[in-house]
N, C-alpha and C. Protein backbone atom coordinates (compact mmCIF):
# COMPACT_ATOMS: atom_id res chain seq x y z
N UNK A 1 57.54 72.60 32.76
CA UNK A 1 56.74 72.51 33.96
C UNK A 1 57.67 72.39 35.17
N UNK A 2 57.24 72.84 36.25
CA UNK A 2 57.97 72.77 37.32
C UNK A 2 57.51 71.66 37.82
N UNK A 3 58.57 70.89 38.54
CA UNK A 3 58.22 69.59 39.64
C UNK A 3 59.03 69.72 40.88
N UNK A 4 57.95 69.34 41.85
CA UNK A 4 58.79 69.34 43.19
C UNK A 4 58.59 67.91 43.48
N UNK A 5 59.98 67.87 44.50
CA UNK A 5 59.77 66.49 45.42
C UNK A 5 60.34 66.89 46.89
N UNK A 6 59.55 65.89 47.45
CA UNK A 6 58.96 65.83 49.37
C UNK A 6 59.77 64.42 49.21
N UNK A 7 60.34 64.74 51.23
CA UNK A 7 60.81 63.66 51.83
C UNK A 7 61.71 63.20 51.19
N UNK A 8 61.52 61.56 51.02
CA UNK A 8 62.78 60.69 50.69
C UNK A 8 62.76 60.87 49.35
N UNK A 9 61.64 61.00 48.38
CA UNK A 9 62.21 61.51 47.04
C UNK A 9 62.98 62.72 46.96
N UNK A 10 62.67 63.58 47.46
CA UNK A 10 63.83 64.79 47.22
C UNK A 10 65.28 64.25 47.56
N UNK A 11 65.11 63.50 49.10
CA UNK A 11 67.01 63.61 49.20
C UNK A 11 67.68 62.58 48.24
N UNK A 12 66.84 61.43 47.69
CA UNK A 12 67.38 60.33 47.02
C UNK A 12 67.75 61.23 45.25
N UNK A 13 66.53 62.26 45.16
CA UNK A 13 67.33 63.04 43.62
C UNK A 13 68.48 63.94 44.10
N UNK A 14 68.27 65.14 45.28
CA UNK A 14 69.26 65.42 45.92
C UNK A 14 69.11 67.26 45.30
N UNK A 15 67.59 67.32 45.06
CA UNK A 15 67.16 68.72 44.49
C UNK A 15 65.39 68.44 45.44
N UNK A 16 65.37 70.24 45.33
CA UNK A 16 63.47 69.83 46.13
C UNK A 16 62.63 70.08 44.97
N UNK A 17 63.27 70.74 43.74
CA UNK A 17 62.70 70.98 42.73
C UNK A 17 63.19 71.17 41.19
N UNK A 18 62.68 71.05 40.37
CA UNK A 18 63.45 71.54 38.88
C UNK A 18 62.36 71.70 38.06
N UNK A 19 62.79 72.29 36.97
CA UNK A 19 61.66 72.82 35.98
C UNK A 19 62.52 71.71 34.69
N UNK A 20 61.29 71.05 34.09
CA UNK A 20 61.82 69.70 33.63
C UNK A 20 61.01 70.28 32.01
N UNK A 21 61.32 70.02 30.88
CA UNK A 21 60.55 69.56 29.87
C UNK A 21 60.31 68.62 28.98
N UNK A 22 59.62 67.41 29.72
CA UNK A 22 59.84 65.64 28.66
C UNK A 22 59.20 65.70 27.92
N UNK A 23 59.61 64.79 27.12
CA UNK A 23 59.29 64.94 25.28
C UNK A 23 57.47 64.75 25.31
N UNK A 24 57.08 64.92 23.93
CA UNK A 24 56.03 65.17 24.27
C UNK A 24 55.29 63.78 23.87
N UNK A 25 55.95 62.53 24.04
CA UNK A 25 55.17 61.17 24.05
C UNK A 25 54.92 60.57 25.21
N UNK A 26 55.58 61.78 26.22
CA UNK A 26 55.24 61.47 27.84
C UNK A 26 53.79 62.51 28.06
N UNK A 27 52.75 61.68 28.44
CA UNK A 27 51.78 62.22 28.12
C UNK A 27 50.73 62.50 29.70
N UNK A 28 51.48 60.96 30.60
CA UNK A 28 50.75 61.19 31.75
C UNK A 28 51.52 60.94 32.83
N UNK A 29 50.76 60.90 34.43
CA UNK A 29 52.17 60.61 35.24
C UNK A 29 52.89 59.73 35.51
N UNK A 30 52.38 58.45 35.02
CA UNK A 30 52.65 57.18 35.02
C UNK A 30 54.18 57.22 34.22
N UNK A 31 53.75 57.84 32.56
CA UNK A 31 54.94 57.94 31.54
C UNK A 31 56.16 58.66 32.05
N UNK A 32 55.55 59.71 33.15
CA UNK A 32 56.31 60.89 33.37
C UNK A 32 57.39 60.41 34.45
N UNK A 33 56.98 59.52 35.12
CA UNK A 33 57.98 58.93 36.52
C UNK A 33 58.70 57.52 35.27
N UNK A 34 58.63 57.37 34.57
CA UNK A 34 59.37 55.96 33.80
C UNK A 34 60.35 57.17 33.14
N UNK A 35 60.42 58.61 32.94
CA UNK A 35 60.69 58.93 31.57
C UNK A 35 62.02 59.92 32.90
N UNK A 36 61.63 60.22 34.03
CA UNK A 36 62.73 60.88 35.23
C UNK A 36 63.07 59.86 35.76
N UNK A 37 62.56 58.41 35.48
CA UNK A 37 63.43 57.02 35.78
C UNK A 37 64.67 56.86 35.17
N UNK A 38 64.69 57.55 34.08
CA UNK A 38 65.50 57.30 32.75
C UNK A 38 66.84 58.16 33.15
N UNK A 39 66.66 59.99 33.92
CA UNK A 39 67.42 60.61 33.61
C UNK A 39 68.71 60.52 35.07
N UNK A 40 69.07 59.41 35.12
CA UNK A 40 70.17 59.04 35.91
C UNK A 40 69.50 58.10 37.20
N UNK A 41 70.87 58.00 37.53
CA UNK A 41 70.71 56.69 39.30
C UNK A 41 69.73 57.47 40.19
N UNK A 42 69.72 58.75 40.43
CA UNK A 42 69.67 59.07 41.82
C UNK A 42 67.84 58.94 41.27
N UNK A 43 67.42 59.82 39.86
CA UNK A 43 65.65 59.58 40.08
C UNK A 43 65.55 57.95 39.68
N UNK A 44 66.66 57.14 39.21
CA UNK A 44 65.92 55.65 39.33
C UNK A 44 65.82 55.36 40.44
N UNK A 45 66.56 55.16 41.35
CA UNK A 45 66.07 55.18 43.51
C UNK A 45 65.26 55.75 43.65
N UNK A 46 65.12 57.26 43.08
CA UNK A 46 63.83 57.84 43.86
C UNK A 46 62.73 57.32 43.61
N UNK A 47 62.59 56.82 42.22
CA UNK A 47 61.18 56.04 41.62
C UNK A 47 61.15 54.59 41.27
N UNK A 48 62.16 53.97 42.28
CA UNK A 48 62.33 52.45 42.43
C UNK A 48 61.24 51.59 42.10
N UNK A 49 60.12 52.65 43.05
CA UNK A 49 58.81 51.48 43.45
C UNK A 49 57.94 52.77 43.29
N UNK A 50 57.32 53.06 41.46
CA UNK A 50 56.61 53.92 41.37
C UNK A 50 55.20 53.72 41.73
N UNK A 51 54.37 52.65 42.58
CA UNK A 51 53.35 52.35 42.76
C UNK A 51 52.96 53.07 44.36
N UNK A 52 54.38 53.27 45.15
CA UNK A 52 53.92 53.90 46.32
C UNK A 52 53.97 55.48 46.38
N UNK A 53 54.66 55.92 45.00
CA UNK A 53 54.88 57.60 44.82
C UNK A 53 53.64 58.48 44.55
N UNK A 54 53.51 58.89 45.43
CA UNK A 54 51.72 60.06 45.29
C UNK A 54 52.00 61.22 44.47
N UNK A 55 51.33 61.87 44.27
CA UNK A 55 51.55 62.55 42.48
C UNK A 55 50.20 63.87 42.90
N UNK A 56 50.65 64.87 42.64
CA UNK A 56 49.93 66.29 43.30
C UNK A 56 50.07 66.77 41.44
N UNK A 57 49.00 67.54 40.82
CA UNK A 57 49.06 68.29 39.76
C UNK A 57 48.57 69.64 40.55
N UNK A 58 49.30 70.51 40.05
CA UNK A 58 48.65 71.70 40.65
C UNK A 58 48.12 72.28 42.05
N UNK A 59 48.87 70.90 42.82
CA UNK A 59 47.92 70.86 44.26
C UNK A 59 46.60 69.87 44.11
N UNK A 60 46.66 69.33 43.26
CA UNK A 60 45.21 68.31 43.37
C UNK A 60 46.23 67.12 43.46
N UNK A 61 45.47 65.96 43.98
CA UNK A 61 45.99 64.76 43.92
C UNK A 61 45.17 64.06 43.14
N UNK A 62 46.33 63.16 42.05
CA UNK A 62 45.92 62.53 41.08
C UNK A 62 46.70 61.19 41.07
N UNK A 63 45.66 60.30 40.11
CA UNK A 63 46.33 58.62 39.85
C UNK A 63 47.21 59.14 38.67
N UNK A 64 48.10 57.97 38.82
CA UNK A 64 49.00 57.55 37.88
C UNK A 64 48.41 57.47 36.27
N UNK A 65 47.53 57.38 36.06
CA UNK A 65 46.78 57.86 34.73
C UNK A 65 46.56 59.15 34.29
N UNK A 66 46.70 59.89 35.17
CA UNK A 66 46.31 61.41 35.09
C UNK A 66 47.23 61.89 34.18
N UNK A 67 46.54 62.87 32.87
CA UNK A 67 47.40 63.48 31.94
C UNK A 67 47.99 64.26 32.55
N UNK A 68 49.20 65.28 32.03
CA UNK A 68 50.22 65.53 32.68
C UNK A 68 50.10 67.29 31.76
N UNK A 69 49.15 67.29 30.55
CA UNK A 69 48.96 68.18 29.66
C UNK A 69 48.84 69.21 30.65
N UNK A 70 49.05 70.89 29.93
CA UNK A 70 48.91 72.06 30.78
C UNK A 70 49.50 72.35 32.15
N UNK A 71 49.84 71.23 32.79
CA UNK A 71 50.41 71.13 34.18
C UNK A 71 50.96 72.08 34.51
N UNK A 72 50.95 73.10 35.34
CA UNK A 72 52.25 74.34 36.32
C UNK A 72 52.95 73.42 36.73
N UNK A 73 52.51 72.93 37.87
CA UNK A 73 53.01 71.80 38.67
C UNK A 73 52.99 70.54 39.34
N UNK A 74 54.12 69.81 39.29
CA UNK A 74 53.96 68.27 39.50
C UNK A 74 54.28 68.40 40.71
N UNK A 75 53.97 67.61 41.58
CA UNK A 75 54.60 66.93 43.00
C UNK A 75 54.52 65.76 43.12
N UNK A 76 56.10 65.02 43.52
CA UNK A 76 56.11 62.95 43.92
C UNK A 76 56.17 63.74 45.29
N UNK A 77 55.73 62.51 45.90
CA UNK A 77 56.14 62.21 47.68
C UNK A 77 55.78 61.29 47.85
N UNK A 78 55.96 60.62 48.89
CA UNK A 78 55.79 59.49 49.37
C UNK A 78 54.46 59.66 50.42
N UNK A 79 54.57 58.21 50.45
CA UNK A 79 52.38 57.85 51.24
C UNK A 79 53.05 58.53 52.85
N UNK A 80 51.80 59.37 53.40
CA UNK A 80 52.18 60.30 54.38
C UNK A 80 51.26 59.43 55.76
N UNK A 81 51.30 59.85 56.52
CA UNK A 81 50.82 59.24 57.75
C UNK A 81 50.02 60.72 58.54
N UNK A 82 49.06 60.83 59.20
CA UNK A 82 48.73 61.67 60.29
C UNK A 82 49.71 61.93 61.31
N UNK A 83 49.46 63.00 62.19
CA UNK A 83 50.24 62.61 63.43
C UNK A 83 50.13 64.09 64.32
């Protein structure tokens, strides 16, 4: 599956995107940000504080429960503001 990251998650991994494939006991997005927690320093900073990271499947926005099955694409970013 492909995943992108916005803002301060992208520069803290130091990529805007990668095509990732986690094992398959990572099942949702919750598992999925503990399991790119795992794969070095720069995504443990990026997902320090996975409770404020917003989570896009496909362009829909989803909770941290949301299965991760069939997915094209993931997106983290951070909570956005108007303006």
């Amino acid at each position: 599956m492909k995943v992108k990251y916005f803002a301060w998650v992208r520069e803290r991994i130091g990529k805007a995107e990668e095509t990732i494939e986690p094992p398959a006991t990572v099942r949702t997005v919750e598992e999925l940000i503990a399991w790119l927690s795992g794969q070095g320093e720069a995504y443990a900073y990026a997902f320090e504080k996975p409770k404020v990271i917003r989570t896009a499947i496909d362009h829909a926005h989803v909770k941290s429960d949301a299965a991760i099955a069939g997915a094209r694409e993931i997106a983290f970013f951070p909570p956005m503001t108007g303006g």
